[in-house]
PDB file of N, CA and C in Angstrom:
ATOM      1  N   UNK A   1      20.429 -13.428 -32.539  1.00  0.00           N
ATOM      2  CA  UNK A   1      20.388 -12.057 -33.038  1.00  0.00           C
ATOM      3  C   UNK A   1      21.127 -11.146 -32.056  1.00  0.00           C
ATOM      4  N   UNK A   2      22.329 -10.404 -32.736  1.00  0.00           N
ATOM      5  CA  UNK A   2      22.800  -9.704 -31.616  1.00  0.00           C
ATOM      6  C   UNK A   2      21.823  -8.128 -30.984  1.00  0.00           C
ATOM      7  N   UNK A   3      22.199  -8.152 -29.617  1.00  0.00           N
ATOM      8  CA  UNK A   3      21.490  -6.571 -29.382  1.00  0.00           C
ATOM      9  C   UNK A   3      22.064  -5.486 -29.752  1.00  0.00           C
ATOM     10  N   UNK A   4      21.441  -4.560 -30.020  1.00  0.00           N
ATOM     11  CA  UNK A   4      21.860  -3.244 -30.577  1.00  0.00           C
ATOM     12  C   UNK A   4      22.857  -2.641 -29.863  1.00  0.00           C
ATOM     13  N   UNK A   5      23.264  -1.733 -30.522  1.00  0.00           N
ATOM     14  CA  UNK A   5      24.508  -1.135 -29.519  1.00  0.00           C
ATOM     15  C   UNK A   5      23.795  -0.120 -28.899  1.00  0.00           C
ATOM     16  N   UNK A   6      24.291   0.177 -26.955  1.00  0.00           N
ATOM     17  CA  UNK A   6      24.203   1.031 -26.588  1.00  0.00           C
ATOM     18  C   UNK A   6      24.531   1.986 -26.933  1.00  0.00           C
ATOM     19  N   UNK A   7      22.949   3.188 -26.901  1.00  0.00           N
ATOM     20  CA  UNK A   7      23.736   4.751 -27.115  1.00  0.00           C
ATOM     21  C   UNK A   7      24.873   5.239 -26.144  1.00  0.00           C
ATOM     22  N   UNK A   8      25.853   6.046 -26.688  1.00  0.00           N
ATOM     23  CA  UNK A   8      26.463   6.706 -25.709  1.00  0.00           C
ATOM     24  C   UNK A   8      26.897   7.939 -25.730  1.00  0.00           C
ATOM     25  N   UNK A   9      27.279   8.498 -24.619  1.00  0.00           N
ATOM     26  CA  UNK A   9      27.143  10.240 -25.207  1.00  0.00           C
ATOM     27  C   UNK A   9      25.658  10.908 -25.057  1.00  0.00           C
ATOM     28  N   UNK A  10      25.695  12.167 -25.368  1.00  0.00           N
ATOM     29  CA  UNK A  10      24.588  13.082 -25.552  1.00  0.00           C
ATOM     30  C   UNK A  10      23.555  12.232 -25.540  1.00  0.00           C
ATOM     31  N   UNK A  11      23.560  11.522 -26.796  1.00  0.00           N
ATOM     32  CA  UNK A  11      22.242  10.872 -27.199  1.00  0.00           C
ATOM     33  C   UNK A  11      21.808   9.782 -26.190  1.00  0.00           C
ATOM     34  N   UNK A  12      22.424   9.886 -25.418  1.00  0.00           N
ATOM     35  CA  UNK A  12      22.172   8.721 -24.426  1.00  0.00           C
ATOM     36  C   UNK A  12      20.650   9.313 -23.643  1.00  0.00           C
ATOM     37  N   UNK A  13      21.150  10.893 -23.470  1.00  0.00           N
ATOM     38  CA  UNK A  13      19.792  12.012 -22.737  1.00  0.00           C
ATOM     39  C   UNK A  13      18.309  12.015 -23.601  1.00  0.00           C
ATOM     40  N   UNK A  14      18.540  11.446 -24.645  1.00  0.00           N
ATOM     41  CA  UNK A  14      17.366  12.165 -25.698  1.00  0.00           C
ATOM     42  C   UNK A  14      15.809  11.130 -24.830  1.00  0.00           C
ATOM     43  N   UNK A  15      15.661  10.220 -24.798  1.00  0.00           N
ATOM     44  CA  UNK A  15      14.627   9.471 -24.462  1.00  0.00           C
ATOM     45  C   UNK A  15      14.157  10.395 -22.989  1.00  0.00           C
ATOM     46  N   UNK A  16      15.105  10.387 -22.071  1.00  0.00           N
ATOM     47  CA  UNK A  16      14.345  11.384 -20.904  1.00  0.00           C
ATOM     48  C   UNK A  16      13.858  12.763 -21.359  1.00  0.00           C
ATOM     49  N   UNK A  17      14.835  12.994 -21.957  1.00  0.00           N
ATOM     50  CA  UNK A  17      14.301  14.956 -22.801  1.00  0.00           C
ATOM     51  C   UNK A  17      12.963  14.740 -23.358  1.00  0.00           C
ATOM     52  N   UNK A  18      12.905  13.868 -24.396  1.00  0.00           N
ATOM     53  CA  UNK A  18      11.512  13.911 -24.513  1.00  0.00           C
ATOM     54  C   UNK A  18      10.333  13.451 -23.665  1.00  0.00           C
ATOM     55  N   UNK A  19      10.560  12.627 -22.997  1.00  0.00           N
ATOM     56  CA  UNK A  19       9.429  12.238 -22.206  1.00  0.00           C
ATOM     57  C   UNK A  19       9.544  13.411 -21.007  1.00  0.00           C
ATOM     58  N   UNK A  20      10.490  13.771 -20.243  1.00  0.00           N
ATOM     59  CA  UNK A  20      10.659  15.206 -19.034  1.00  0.00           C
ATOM     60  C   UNK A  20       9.562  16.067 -19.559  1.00  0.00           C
ATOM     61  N   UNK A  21      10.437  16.504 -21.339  1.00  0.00           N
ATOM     62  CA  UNK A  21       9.936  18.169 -21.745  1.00  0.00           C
ATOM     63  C   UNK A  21       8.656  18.128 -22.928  1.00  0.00           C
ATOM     64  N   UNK A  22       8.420  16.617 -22.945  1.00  0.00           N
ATOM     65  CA  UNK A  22       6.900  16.746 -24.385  1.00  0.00           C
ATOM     66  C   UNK A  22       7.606  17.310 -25.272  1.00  0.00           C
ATOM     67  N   UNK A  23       8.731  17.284 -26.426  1.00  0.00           N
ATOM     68  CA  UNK A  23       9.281  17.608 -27.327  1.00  0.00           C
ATOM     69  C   UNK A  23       9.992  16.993 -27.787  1.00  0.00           C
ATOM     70  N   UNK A  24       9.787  16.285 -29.211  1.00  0.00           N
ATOM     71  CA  UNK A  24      10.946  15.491 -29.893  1.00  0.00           C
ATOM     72  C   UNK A  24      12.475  16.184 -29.686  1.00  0.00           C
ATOM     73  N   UNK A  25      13.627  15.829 -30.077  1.00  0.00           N
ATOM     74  CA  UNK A  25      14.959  16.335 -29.958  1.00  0.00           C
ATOM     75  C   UNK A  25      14.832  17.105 -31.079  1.00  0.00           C
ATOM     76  N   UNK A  26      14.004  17.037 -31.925  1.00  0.00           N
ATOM     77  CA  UNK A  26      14.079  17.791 -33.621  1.00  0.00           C
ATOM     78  C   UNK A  26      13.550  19.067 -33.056  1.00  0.00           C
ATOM     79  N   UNK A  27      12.789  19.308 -31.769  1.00  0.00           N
ATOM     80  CA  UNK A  27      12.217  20.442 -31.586  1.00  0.00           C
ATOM     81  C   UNK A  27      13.393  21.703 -30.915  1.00  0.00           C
ATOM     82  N   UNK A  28      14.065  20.573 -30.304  1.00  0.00           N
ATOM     83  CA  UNK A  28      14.977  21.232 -29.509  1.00  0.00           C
ATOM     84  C   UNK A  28      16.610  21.804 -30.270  1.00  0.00           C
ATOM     85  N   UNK A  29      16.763  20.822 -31.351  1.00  0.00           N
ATOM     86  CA  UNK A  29      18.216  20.963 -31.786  1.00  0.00           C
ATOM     87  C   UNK A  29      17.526  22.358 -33.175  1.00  0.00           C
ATOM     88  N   UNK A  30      16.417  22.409 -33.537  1.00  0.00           N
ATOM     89  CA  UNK A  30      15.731  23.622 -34.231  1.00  0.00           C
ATOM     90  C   UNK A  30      16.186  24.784 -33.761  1.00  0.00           C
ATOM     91  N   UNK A  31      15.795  24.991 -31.771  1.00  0.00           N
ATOM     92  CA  UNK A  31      16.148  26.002 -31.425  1.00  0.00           C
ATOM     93  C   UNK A  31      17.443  26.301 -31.149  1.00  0.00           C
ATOM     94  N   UNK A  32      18.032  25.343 -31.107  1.00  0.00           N
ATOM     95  CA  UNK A  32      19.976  25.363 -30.850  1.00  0.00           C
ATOM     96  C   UNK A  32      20.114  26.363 -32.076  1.00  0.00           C
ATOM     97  N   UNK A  33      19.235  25.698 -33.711  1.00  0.00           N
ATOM     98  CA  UNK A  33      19.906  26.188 -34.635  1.00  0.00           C
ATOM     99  C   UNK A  33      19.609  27.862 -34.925  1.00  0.00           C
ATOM    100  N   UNK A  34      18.757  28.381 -33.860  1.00  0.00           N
ATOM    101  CA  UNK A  34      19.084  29.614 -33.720  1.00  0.00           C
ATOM    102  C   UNK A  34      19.903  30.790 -33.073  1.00  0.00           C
ATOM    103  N   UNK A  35      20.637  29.467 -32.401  1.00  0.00           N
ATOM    104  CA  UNK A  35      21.230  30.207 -31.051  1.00  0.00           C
ATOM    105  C   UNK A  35      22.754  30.109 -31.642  1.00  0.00           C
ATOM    106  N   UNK A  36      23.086  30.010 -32.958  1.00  0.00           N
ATOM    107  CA  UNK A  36      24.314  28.964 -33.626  1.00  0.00           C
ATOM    108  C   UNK A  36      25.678  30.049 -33.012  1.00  0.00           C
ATOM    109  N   UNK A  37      25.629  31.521 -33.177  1.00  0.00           N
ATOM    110  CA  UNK A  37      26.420  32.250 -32.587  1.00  0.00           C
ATOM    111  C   UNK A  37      26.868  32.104 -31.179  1.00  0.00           C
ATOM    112  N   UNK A  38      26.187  31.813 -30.556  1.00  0.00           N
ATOM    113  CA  UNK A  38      26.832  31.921 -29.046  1.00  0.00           C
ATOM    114  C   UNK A  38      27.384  30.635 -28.318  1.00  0.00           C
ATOM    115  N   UNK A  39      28.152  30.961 -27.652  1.00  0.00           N
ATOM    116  CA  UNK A  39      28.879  29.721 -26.960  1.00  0.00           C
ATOM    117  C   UNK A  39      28.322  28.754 -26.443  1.00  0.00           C
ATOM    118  N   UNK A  40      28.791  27.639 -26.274  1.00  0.00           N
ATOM    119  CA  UNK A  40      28.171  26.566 -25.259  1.00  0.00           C
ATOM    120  C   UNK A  40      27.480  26.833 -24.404  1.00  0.00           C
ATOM    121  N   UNK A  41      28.322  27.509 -23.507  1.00  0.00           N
ATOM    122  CA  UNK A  41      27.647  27.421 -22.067  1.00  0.00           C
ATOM    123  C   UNK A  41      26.541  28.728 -21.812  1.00  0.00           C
ATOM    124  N   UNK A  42      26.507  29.753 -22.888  1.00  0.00           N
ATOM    125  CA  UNK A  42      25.058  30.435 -23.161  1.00  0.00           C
ATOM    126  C   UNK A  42      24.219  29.913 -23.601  1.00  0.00           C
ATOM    127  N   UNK A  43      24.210  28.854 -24.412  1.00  0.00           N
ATOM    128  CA  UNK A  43      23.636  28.030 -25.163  1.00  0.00           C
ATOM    129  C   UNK A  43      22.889  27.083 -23.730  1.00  0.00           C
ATOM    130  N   UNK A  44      23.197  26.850 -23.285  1.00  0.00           N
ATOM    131  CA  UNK A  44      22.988  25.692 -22.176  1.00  0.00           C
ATOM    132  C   UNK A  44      21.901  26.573 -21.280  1.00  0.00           C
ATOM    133  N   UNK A  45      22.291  27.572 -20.669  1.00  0.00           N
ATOM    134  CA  UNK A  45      21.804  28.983 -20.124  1.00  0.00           C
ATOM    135  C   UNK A  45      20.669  29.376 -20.870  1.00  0.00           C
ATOM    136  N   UNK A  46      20.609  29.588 -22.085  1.00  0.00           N
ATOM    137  CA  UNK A  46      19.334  30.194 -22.611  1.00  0.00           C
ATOM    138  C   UNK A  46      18.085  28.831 -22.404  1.00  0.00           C
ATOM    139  N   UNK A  47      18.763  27.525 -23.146  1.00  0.00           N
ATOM    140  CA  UNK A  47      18.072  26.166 -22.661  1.00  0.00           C
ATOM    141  C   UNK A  47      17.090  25.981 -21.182  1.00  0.00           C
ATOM    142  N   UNK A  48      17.992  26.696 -19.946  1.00  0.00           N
ATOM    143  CA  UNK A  48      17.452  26.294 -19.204  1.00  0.00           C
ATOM    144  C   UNK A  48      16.593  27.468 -18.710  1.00  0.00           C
ATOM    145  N   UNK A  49      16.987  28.892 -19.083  1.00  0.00           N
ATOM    146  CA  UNK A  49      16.223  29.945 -18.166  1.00  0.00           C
ATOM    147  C   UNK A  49      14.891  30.072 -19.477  1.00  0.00           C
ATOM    148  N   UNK A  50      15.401  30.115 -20.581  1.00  0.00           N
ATOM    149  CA  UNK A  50      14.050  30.182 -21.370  1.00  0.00           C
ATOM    150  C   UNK A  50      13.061  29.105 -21.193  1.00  0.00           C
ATOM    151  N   UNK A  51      13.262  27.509 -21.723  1.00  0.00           N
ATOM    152  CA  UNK A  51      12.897  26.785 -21.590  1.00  0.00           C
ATOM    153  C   UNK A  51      12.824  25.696 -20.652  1.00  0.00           C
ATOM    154  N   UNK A  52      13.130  25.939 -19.447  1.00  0.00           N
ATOM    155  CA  UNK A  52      13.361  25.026 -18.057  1.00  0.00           C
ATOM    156  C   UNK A  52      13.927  23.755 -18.205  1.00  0.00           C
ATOM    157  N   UNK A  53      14.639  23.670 -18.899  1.00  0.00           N
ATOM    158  CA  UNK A  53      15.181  22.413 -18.610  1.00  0.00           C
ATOM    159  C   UNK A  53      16.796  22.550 -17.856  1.00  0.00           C
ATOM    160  N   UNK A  54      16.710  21.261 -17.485  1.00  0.00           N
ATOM    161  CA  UNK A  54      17.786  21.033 -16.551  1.00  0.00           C
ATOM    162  C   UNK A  54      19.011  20.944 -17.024  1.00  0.00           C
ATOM    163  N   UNK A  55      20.074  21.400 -16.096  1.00  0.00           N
ATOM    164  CA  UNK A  55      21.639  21.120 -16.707  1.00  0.00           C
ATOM    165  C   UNK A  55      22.368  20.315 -17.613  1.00  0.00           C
ATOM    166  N   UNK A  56      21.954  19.110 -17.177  1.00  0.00           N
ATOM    167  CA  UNK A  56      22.659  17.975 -17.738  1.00  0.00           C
ATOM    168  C   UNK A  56      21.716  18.230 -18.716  1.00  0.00           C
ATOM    169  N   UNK A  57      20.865  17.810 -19.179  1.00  0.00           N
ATOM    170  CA  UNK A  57      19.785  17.525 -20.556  1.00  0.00           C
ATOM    171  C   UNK A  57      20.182  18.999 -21.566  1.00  0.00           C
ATOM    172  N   UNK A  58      20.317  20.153 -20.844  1.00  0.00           N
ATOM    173  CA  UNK A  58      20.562  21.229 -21.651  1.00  0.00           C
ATOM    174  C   UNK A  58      21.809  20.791 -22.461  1.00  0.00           C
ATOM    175  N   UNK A  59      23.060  20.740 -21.189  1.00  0.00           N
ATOM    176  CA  UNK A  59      24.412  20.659 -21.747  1.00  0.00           C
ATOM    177  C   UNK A  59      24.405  19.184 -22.942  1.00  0.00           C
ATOM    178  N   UNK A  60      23.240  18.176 -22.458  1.00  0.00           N
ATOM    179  CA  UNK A  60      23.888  16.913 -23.844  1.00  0.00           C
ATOM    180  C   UNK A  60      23.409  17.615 -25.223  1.00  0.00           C
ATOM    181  N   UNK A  61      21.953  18.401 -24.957  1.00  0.00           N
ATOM    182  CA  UNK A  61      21.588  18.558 -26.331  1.00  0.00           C
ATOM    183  C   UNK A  61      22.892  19.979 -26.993  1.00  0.00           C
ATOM    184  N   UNK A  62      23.377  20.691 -26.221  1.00  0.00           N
ATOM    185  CA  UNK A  62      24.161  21.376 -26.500  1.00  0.00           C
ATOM    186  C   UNK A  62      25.376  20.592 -27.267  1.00  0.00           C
ATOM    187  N   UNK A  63      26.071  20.158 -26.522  1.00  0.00           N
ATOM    188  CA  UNK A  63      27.059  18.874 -26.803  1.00  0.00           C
ATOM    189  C   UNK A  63      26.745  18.252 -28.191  1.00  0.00           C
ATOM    190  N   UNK A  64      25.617  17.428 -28.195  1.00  0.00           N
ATOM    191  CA  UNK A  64      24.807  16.950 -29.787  1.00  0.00           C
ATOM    192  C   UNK A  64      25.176  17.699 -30.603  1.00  0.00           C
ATOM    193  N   UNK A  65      23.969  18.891 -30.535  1.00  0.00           N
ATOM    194  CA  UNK A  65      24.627  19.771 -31.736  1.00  0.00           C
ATOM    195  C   UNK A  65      25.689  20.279 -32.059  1.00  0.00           C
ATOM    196  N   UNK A  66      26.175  21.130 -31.377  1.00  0.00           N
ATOM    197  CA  UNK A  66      27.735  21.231 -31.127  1.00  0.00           C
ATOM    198  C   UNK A  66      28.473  20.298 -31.934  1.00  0.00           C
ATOM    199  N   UNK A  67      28.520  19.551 -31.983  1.00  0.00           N
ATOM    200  CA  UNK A  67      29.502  18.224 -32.099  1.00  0.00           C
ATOM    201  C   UNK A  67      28.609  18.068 -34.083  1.00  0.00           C
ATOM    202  N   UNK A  68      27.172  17.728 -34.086  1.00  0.00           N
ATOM    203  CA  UNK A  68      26.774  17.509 -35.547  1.00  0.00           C
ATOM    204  C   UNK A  68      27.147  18.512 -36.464  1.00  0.00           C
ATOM    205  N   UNK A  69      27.041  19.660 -35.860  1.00  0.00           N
ATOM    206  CA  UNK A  69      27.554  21.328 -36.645  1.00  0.00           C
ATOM    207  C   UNK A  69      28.458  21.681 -36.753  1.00  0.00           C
ATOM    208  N   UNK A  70      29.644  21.558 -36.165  1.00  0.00           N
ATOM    209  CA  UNK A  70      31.154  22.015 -36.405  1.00  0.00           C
ATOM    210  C   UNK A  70      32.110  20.798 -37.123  1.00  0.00           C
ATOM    211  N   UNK A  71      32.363  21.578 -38.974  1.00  0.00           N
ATOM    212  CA  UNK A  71      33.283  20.644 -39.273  1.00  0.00           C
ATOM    213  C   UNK A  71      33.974  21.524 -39.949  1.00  0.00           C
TER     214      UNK A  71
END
């Protein structure tokens, strides 16, 4: 049986995000979807000064959505 493919990218962060912050990614990419106007890197910024999370974990879930929302 072959093994699954490694995640890669953003989603690679999601298993620490939730276990770090006690919040599925559905909780988090919710609040992205309010923030849909502003840039990345405010986006990343509001992530971490509102809700404390850290750089990297801010910027993948940023990145995620980012990337699922723009077509």
């Amino acid at each position: 049986m072959p093994a699954e493919p490694k995640v890669k990218g953003p989603a690679s962060y999601f298993p620490s995000i939730e276990k770090t912050y006690g919040q599925p990614i559905d909780h988090w990419l919710t609040l992205l979807d309010g923030m849909g106007a502003m840039k990345h890197m405010e986006m990343v910024a509001a992530l971490k000064s509102g809700h404390g999370l850290g750089h990297g974990h801010a910027n993948a879930l940023v990145a995620y959505w980012r990337a699922r929302n723009t077509n």
